[in-house]
N, C-alpha and C. Protein backbone atom coordinates (compact mmCIF):
# COMPACT_ATOMS: atom_id res chain seq x y z
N UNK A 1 0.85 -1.19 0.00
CA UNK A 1 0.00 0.00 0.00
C UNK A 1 0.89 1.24 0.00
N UNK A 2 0.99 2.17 -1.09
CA UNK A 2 1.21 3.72 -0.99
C UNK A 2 0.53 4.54 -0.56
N UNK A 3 1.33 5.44 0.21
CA UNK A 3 0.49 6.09 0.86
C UNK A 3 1.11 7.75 0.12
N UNK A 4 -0.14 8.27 -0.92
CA UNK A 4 -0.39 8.95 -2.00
C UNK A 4 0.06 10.35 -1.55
N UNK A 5 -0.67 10.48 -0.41
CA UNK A 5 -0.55 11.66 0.62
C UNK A 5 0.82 12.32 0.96
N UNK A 6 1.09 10.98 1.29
CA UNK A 6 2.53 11.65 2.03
C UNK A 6 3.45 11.71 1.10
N UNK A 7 3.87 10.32 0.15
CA UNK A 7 4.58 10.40 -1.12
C UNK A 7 4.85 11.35 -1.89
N UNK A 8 3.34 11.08 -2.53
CA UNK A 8 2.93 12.53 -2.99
C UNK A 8 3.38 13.52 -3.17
N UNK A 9 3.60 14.34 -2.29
CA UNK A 9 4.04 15.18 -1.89
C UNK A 9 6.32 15.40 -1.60
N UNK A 10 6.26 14.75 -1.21
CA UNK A 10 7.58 14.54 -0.27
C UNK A 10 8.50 13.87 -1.35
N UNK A 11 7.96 12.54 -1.75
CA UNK A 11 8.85 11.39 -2.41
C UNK A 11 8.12 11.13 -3.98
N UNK A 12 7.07 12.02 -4.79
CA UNK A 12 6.63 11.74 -6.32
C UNK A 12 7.84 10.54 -7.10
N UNK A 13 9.17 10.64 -7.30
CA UNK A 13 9.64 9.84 -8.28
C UNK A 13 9.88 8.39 -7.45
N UNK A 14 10.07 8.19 -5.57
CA UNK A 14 10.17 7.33 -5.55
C UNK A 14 8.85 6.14 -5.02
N UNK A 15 8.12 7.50 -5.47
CA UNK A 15 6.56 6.40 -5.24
C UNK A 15 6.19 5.86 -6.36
N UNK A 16 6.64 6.44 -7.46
CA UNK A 16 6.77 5.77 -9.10
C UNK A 16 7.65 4.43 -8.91
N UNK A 17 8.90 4.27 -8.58
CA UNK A 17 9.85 3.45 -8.58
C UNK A 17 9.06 2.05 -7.59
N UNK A 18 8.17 2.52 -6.17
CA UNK A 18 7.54 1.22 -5.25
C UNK A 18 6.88 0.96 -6.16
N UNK A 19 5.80 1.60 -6.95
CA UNK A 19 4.78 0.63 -7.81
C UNK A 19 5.78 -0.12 -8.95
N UNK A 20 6.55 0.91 -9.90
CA UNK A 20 7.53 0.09 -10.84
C UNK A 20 7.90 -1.22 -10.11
N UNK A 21 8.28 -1.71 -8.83
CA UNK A 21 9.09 -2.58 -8.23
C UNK A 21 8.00 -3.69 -7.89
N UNK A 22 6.91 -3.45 -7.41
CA UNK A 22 6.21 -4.18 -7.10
C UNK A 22 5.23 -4.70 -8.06
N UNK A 23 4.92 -3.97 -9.20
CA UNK A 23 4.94 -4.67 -10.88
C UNK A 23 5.62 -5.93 -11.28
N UNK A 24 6.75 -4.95 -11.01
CA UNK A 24 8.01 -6.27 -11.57
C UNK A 24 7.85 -7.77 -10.82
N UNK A 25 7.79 -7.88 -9.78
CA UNK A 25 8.00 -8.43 -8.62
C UNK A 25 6.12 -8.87 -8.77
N UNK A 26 5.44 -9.00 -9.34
CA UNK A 26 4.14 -9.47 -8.99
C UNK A 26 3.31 -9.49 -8.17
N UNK A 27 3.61 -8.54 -7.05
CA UNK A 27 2.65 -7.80 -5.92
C UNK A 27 1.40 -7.03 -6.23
N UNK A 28 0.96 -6.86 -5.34
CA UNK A 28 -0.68 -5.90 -5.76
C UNK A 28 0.17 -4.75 -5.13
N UNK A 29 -0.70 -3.31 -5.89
CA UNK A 29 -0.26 -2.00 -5.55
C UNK A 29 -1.11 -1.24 -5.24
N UNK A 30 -1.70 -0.71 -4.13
CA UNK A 30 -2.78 0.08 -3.96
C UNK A 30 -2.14 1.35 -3.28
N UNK A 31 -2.91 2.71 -4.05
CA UNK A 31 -2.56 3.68 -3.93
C UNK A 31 -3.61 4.29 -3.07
N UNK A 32 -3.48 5.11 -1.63
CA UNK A 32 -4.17 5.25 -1.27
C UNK A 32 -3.80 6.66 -0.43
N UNK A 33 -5.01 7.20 0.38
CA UNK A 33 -4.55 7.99 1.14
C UNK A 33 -4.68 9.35 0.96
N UNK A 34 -5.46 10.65 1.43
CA UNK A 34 -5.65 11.73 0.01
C UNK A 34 -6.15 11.60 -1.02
N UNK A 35 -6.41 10.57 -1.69
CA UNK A 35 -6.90 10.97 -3.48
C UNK A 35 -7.62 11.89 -3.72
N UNK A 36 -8.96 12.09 -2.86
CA UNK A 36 -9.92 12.74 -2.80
C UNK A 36 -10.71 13.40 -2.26
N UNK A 37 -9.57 14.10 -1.07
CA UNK A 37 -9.24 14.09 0.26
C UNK A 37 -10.11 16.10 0.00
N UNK A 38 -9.72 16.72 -1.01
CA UNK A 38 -11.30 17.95 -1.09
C UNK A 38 -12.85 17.88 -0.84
N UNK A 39 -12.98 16.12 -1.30
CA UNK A 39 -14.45 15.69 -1.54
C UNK A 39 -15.25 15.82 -0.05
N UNK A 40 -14.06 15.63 1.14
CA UNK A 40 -14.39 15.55 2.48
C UNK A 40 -15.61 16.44 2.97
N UNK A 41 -15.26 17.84 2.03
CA UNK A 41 -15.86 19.22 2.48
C UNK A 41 -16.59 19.51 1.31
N UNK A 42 -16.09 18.93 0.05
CA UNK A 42 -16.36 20.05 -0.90
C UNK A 42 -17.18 18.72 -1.96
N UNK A 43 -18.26 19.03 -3.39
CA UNK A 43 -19.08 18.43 -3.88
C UNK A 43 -18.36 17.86 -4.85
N UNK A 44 -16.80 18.54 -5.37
CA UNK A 44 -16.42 18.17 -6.71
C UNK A 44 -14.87 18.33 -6.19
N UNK A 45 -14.30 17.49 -7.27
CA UNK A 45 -12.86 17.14 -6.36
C UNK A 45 -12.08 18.24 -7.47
N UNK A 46 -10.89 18.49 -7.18
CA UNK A 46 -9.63 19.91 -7.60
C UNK A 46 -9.16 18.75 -8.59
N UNK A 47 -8.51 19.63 -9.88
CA UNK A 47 -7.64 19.38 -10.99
C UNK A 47 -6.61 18.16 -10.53
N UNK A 48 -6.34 18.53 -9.32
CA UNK A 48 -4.67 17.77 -8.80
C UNK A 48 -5.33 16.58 -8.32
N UNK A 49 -6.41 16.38 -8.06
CA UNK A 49 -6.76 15.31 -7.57
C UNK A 49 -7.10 14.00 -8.42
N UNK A 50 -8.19 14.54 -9.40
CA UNK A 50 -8.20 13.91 -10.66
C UNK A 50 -7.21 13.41 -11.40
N UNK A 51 -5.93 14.58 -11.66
CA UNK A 51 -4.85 13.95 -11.98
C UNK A 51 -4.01 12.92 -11.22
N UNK A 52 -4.22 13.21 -9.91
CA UNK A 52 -3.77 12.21 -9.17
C UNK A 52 -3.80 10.63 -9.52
N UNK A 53 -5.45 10.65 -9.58
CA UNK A 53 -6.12 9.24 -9.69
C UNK A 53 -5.36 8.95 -11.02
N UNK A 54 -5.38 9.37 -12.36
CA UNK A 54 -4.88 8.88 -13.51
C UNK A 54 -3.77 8.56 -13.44
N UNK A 55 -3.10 9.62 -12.95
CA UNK A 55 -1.34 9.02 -13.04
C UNK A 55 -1.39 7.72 -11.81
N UNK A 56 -1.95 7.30 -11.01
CA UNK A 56 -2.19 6.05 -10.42
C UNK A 56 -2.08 4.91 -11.05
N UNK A 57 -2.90 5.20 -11.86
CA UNK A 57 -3.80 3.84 -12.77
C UNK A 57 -2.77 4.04 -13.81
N UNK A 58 -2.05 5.06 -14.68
CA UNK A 58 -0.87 5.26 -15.74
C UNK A 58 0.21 4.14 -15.32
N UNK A 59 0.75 4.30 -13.87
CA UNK A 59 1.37 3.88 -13.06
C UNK A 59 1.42 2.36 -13.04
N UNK A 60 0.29 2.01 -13.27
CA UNK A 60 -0.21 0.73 -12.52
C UNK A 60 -0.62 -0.15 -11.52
N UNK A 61 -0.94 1.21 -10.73
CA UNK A 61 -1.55 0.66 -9.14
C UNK A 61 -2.40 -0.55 -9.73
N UNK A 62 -3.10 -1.51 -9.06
CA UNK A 62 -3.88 -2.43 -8.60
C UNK A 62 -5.07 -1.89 -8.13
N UNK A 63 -5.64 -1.15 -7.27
CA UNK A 63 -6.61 -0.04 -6.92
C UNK A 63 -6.01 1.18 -6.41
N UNK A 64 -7.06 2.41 -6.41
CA UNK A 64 -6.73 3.58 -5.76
C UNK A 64 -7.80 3.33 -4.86
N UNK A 65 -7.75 4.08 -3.30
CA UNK A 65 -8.68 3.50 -2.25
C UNK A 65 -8.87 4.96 -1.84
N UNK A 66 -10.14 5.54 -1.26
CA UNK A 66 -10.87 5.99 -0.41
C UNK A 66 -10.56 5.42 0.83
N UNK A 67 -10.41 6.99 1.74
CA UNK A 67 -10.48 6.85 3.32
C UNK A 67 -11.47 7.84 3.72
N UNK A 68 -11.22 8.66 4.46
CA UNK A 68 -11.94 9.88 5.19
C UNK A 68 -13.25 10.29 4.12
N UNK A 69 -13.05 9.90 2.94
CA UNK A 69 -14.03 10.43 1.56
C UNK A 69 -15.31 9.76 2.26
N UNK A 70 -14.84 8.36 2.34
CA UNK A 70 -15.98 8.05 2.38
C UNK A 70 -16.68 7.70 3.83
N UNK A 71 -15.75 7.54 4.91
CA UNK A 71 -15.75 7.25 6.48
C UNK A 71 -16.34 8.54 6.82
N UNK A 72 -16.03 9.77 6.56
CA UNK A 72 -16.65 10.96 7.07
C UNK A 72 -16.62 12.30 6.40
N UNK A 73 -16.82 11.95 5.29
CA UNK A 73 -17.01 12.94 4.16
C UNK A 73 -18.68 13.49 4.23
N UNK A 74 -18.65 14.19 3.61
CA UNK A 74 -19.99 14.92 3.14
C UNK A 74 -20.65 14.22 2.25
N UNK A 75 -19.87 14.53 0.76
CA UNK A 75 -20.19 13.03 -0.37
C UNK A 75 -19.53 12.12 -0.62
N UNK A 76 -19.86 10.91 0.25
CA UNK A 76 -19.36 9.27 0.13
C UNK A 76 -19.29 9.23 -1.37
N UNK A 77 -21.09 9.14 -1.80
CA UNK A 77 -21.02 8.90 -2.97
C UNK A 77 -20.76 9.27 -4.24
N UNK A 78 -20.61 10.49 -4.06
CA UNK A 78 -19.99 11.16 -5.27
C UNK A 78 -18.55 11.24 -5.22
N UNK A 79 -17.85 10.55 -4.50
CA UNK A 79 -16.55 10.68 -4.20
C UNK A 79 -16.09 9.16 -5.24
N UNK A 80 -16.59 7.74 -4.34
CA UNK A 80 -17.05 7.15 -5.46
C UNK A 80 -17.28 7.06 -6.89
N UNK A 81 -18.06 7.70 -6.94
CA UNK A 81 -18.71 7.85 -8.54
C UNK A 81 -17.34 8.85 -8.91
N UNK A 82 -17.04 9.70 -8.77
CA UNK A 82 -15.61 10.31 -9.19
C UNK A 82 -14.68 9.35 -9.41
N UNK A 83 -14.26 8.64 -8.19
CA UNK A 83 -13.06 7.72 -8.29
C UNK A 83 -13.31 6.60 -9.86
N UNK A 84 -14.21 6.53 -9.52
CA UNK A 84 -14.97 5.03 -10.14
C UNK A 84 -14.25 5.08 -11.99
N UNK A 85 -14.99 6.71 -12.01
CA UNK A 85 -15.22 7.42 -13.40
C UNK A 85 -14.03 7.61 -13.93
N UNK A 86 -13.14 8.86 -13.13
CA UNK A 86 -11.81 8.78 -13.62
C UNK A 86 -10.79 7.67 -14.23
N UNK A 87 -11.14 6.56 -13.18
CA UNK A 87 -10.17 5.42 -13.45
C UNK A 87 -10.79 4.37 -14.78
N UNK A 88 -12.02 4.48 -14.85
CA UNK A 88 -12.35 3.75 -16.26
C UNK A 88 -11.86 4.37 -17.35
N UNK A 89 -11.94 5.94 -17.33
CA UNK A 89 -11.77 6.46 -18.25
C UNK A 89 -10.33 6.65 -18.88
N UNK A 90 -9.53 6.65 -17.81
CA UNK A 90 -8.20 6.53 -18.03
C UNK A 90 -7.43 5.45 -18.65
N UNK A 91 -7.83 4.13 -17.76
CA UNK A 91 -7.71 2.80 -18.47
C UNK A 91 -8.49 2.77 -19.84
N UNK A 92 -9.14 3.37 -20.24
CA UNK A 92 -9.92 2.74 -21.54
C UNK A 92 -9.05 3.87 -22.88
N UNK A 93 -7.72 4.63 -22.06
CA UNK A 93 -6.54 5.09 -22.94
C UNK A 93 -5.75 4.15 -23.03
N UNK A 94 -5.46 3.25 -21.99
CA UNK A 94 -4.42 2.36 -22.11
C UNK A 94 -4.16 1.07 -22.60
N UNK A 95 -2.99 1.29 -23.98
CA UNK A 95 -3.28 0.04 -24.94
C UNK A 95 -2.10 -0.48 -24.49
N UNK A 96 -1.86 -1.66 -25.34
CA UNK A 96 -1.00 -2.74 -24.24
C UNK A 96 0.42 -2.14 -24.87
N UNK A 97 0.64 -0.80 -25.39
CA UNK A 97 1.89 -1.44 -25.85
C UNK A 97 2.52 -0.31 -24.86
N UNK A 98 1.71 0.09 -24.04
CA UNK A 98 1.90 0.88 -22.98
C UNK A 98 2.11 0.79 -21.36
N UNK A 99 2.41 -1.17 -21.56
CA UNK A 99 2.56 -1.95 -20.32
C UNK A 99 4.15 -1.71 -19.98
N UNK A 100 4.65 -1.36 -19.20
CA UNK A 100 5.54 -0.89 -18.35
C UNK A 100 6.91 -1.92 -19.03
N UNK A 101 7.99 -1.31 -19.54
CA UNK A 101 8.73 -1.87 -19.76
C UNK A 101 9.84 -3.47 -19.03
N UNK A 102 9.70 -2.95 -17.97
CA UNK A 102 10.41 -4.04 -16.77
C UNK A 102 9.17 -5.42 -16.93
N UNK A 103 8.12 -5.12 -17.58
CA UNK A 103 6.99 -6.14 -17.17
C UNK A 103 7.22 -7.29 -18.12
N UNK A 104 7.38 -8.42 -16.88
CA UNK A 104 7.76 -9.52 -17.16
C UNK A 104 9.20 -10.13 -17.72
N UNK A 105 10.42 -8.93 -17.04
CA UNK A 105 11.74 -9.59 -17.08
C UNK A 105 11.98 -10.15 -15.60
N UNK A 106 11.20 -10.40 -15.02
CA UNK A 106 11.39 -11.55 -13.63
C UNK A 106 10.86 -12.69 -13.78
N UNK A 107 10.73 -13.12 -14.98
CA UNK A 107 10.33 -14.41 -14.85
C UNK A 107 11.31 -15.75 -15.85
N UNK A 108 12.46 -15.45 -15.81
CA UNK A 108 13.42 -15.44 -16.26
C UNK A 108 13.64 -17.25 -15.52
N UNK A 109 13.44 -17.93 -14.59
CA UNK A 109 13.31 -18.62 -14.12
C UNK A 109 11.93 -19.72 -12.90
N UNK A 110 11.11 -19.01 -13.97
CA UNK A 110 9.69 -18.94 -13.44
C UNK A 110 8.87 -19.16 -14.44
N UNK A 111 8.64 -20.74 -14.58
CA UNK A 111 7.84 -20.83 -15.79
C UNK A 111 6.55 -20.65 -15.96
N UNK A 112 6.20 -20.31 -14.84
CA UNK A 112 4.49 -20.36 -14.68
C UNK A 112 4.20 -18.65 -15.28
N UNK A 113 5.40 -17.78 -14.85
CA UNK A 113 4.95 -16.38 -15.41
C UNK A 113 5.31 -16.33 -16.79
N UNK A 114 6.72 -17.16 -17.27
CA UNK A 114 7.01 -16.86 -18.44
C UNK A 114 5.30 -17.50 -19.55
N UNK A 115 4.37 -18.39 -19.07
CA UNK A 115 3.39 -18.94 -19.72
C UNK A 115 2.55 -17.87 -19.35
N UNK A 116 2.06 -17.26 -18.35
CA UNK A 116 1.18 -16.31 -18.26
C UNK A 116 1.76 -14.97 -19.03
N UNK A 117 2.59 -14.28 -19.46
CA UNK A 117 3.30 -13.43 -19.91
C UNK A 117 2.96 -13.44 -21.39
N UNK A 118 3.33 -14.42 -21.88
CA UNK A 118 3.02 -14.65 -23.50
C UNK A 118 1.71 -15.30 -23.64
N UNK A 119 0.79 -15.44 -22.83
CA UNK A 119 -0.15 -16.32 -22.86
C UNK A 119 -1.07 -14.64 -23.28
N UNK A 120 -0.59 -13.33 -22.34
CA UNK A 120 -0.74 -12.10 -21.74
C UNK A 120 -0.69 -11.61 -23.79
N UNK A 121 0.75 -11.75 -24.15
CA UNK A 121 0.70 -11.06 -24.91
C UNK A 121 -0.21 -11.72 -26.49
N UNK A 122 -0.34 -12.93 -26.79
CA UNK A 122 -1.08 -13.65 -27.71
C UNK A 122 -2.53 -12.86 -27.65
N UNK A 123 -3.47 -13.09 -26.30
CA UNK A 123 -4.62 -11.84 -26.05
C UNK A 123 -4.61 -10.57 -26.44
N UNK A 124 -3.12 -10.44 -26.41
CA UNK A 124 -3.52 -8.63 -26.84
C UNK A 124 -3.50 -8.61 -28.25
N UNK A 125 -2.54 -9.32 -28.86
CA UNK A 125 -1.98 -9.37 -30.29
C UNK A 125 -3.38 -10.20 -31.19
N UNK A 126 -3.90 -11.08 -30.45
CA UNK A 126 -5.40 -11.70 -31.28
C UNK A 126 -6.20 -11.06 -30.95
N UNK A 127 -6.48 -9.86 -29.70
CA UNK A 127 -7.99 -9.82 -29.20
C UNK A 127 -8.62 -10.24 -28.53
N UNK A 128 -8.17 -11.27 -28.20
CA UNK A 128 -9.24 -12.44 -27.88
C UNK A 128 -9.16 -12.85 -26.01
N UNK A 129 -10.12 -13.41 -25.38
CA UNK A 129 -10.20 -13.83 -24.04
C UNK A 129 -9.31 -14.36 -23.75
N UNK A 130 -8.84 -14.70 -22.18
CA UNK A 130 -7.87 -15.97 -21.97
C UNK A 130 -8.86 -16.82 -21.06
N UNK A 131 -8.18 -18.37 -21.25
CA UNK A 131 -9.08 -19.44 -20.53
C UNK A 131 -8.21 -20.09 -19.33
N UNK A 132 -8.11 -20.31 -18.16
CA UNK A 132 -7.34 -20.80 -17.31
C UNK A 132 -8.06 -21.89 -16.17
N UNK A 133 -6.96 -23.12 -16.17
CA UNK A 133 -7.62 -23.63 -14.85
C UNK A 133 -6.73 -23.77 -14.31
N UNK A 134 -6.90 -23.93 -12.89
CA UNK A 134 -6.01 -23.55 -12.27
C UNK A 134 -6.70 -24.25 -10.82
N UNK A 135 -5.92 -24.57 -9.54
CA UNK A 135 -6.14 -25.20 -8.54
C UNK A 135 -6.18 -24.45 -7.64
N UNK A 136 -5.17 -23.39 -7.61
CA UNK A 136 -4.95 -22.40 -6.11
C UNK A 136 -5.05 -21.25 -6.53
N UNK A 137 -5.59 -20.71 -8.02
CA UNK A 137 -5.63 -19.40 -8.23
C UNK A 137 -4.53 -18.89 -9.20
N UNK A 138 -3.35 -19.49 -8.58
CA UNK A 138 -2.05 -18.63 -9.13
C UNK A 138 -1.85 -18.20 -10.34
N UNK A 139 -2.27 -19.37 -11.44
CA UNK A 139 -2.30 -18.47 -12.68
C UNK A 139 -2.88 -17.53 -13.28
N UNK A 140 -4.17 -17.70 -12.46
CA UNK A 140 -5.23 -16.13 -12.75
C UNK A 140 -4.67 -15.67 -12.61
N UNK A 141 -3.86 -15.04 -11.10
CA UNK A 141 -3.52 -13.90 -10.43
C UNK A 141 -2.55 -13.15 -11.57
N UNK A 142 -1.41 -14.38 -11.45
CA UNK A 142 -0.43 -14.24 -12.83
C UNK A 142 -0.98 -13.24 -13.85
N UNK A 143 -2.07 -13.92 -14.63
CA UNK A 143 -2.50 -13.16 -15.74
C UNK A 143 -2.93 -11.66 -15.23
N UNK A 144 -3.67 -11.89 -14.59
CA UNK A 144 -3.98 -10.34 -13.83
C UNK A 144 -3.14 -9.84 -13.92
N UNK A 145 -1.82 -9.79 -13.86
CA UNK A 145 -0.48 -9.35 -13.33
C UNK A 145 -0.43 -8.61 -14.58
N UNK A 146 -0.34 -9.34 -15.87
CA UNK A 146 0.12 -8.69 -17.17
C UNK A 146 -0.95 -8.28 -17.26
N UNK A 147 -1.74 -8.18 -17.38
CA UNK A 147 -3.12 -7.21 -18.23
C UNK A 147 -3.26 -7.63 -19.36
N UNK A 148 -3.96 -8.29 -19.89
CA UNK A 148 -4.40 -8.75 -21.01
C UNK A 148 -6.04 -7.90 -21.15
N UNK A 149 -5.84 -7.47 -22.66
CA UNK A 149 -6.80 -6.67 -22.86
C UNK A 149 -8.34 -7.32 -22.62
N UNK A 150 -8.54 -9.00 -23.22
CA UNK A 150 -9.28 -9.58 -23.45
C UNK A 150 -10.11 -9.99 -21.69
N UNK A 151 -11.15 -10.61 -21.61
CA UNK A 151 -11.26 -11.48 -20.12
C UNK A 151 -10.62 -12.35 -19.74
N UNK A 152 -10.93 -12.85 -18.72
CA UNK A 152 -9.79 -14.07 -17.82
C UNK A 152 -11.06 -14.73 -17.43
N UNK A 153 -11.31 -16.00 -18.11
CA UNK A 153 -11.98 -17.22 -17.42
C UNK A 153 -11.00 -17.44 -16.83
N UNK A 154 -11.00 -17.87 -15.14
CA UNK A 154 -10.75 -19.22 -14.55
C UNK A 154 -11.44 -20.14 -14.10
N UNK A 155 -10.99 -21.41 -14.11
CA UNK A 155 -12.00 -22.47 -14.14
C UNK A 155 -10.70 -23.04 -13.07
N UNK A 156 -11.63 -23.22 -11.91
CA UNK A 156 -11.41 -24.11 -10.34
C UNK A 156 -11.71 -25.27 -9.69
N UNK A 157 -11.77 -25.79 -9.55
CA UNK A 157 -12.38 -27.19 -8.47
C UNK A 157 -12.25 -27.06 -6.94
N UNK A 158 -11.39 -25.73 -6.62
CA UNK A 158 -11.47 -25.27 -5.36
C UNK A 158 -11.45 -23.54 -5.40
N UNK A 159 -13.13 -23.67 -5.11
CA UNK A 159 -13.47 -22.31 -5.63
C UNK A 159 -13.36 -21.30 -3.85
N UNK A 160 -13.05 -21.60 -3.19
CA UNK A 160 -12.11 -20.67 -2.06
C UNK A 160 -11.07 -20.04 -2.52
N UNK A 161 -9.94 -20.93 -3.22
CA UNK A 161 -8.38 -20.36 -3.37
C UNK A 161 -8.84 -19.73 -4.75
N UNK A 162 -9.87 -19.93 -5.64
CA UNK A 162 -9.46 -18.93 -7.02
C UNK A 162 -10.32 -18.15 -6.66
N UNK A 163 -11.18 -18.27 -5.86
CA UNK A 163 -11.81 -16.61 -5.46
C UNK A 163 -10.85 -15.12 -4.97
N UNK A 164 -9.52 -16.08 -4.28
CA UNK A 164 -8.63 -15.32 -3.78
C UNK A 164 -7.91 -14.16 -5.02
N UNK A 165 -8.04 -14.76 -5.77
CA UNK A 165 -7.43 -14.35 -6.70
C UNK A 165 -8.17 -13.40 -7.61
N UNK A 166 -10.00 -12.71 -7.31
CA UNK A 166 -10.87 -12.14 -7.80
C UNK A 166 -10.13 -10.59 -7.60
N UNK A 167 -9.45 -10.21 -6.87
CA UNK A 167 -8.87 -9.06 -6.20
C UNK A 167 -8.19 -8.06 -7.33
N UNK A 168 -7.85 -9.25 -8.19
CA UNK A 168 -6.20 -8.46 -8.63
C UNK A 168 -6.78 -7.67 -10.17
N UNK A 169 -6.02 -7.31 -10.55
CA UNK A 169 -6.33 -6.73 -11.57
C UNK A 169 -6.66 -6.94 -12.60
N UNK A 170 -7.26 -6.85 -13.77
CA UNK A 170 -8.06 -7.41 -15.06
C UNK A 170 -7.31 -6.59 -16.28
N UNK A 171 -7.82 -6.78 -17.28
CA UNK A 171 -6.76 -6.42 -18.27
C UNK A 171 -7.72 -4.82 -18.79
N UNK A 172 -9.00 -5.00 -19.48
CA UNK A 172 -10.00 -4.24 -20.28
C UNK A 172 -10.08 -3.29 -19.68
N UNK A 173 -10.59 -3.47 -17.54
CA UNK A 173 -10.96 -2.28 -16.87
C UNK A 173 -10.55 -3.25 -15.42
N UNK A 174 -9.44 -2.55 -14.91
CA UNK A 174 -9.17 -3.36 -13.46
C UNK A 174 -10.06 -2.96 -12.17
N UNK A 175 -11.08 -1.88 -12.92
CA UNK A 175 -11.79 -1.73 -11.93
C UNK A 175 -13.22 -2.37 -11.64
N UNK A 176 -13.15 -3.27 -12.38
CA UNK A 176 -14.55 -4.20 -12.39
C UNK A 176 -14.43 -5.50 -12.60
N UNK A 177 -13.13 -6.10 -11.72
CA UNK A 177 -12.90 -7.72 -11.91
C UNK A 177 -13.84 -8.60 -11.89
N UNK A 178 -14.71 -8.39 -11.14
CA UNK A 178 -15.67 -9.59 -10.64
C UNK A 178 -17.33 -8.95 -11.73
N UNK A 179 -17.28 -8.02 -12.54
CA UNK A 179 -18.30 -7.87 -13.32
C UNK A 179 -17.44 -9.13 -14.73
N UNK A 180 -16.79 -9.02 -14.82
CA UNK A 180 -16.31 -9.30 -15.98
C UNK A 180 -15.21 -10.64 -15.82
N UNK A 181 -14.62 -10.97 -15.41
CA UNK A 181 -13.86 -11.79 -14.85
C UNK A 181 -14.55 -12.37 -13.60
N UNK A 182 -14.47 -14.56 -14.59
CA UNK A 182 -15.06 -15.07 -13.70
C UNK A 182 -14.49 -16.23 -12.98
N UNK A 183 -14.29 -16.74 -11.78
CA UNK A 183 -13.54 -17.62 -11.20
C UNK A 183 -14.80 -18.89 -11.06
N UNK A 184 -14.91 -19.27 -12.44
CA UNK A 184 -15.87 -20.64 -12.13
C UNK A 184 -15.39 -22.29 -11.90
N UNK A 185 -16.50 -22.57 -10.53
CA UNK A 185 -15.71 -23.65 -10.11
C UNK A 185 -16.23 -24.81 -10.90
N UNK A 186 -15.49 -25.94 -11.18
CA UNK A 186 -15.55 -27.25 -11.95
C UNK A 186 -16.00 -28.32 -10.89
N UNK A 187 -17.14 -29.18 -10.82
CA UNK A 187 -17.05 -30.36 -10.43
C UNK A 187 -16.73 -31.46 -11.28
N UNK A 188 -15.69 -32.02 -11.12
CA UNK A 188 -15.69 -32.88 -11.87
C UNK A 188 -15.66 -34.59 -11.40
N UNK A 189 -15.47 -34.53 -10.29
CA UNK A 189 -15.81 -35.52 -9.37
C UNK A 189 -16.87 -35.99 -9.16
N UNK A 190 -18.21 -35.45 -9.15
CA UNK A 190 -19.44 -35.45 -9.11
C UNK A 190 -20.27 -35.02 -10.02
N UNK A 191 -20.51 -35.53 -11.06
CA UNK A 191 -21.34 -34.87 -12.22
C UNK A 191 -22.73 -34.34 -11.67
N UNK A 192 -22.92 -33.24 -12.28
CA UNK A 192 -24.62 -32.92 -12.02
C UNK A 192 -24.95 -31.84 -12.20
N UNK A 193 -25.75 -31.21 -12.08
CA UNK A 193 -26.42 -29.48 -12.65
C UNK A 193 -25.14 -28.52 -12.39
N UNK A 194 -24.31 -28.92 -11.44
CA UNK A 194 -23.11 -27.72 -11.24
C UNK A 194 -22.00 -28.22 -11.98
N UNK A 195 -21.74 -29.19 -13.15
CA UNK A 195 -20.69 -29.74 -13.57
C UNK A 195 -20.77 -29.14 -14.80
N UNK A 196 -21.65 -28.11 -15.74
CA UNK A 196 -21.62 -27.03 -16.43
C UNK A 196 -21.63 -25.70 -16.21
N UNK A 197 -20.86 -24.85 -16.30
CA UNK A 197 -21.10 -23.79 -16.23
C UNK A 197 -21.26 -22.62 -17.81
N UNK A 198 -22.43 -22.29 -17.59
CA UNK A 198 -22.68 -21.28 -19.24
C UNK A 198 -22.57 -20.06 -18.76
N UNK A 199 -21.91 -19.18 -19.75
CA UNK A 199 -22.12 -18.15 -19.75
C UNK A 199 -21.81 -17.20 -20.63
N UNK A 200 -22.16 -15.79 -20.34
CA UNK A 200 -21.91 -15.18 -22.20
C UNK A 200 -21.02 -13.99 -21.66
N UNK A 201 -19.99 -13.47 -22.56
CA UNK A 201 -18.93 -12.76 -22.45
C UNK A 201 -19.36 -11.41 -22.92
């Protein structure tokens, strides 16, 4: 977690460098703290703030988070609906060839990322969805990691540990994983009404 506020302010290039690092490194990055920290008092958030949120998401945070906005603000919800707005709109600038250079030279001995990585870039280069199954999540998360423009089926048989993995980021809009990205579980041990899952993309 960055804390936007204080960074911000004090440390701008080396709060660029924690998210750069924790990219690389396959961590979640949430930027938080201040974003929208006018909305407390006021109906509509300042220039710097807005920009704030974008260069976040430019960045590659994982989420930007609300505190005081919404714990004891005036408008919760329009603080929200601000956050919400900015960050779709920003992501729906960002094409893949604008994924952070360092992304995906750590997997150099890690075959599970080097397959999610190019698995990452085939989606962007066709268009097209990615399909994953997976036992504990990890390769979702993985994919999450690169951003693939397309969706992320995962398909589970232990739908606890790939739920874990609903968190992370999505490729199209990371701010609506669980509208769009689905962690469906497989019985396959037990055939019966839950041993299909349909659905439309």
């Amino acid at each position: 977690m960055v804390a936007r506020g204080d960074l911000g302010a004090e440390l701008p290039i080396e709060e660029e460098e924690i998210n750069r690092t924790c990219r690389s490194m396959g961590k979640a990055v949430i930027v938080a703290t201040n974003m929208l920290e006018s909305m407390i008092v006021h109906p509509t958030p300042t220039r710097a703030e807005v920009s704030d949120i974008a260069i976040a998401v430019r960045e590659g945070a994982d989420a930007v988070m609300l505190s005081g906005e919404t714990a004891h603000g005036k408008f919760p919800l329009k603080a929200v609906k601000v956050m919400h707005t900015v960050a779709l709109r920003t992501e729906a600038t960002i094409t893949g060839g604008e994924m952070p250079p360092n992304l995906g030279q750590a997997f150099k001995n890690h075959m599970s990322k080097m397959f999610a990585y190019h698995a990452t870039m085939m989606s962007n280069t066709l268009g097209i969805s990615t399909v994953v199954f997976t036992i504990t999540g990890f390769m979702a998360i993985l994919l999450g990691h690169y951003c693939p423009s397309g969706t992320i089926f995962a398909f589970s048989n232990e739908c606890t540990e790939a739920r874990n993995g609903e968190g992370r980021r999505r490729g199209g809009s990371r701010s609506e994983w669980q509208a769009t990205h689905l962690a469906i579980p497989v019985h396959s041990q037990y055939p019966g009404p839950q041993s299909v899952a349909a659905f439309e993309e």
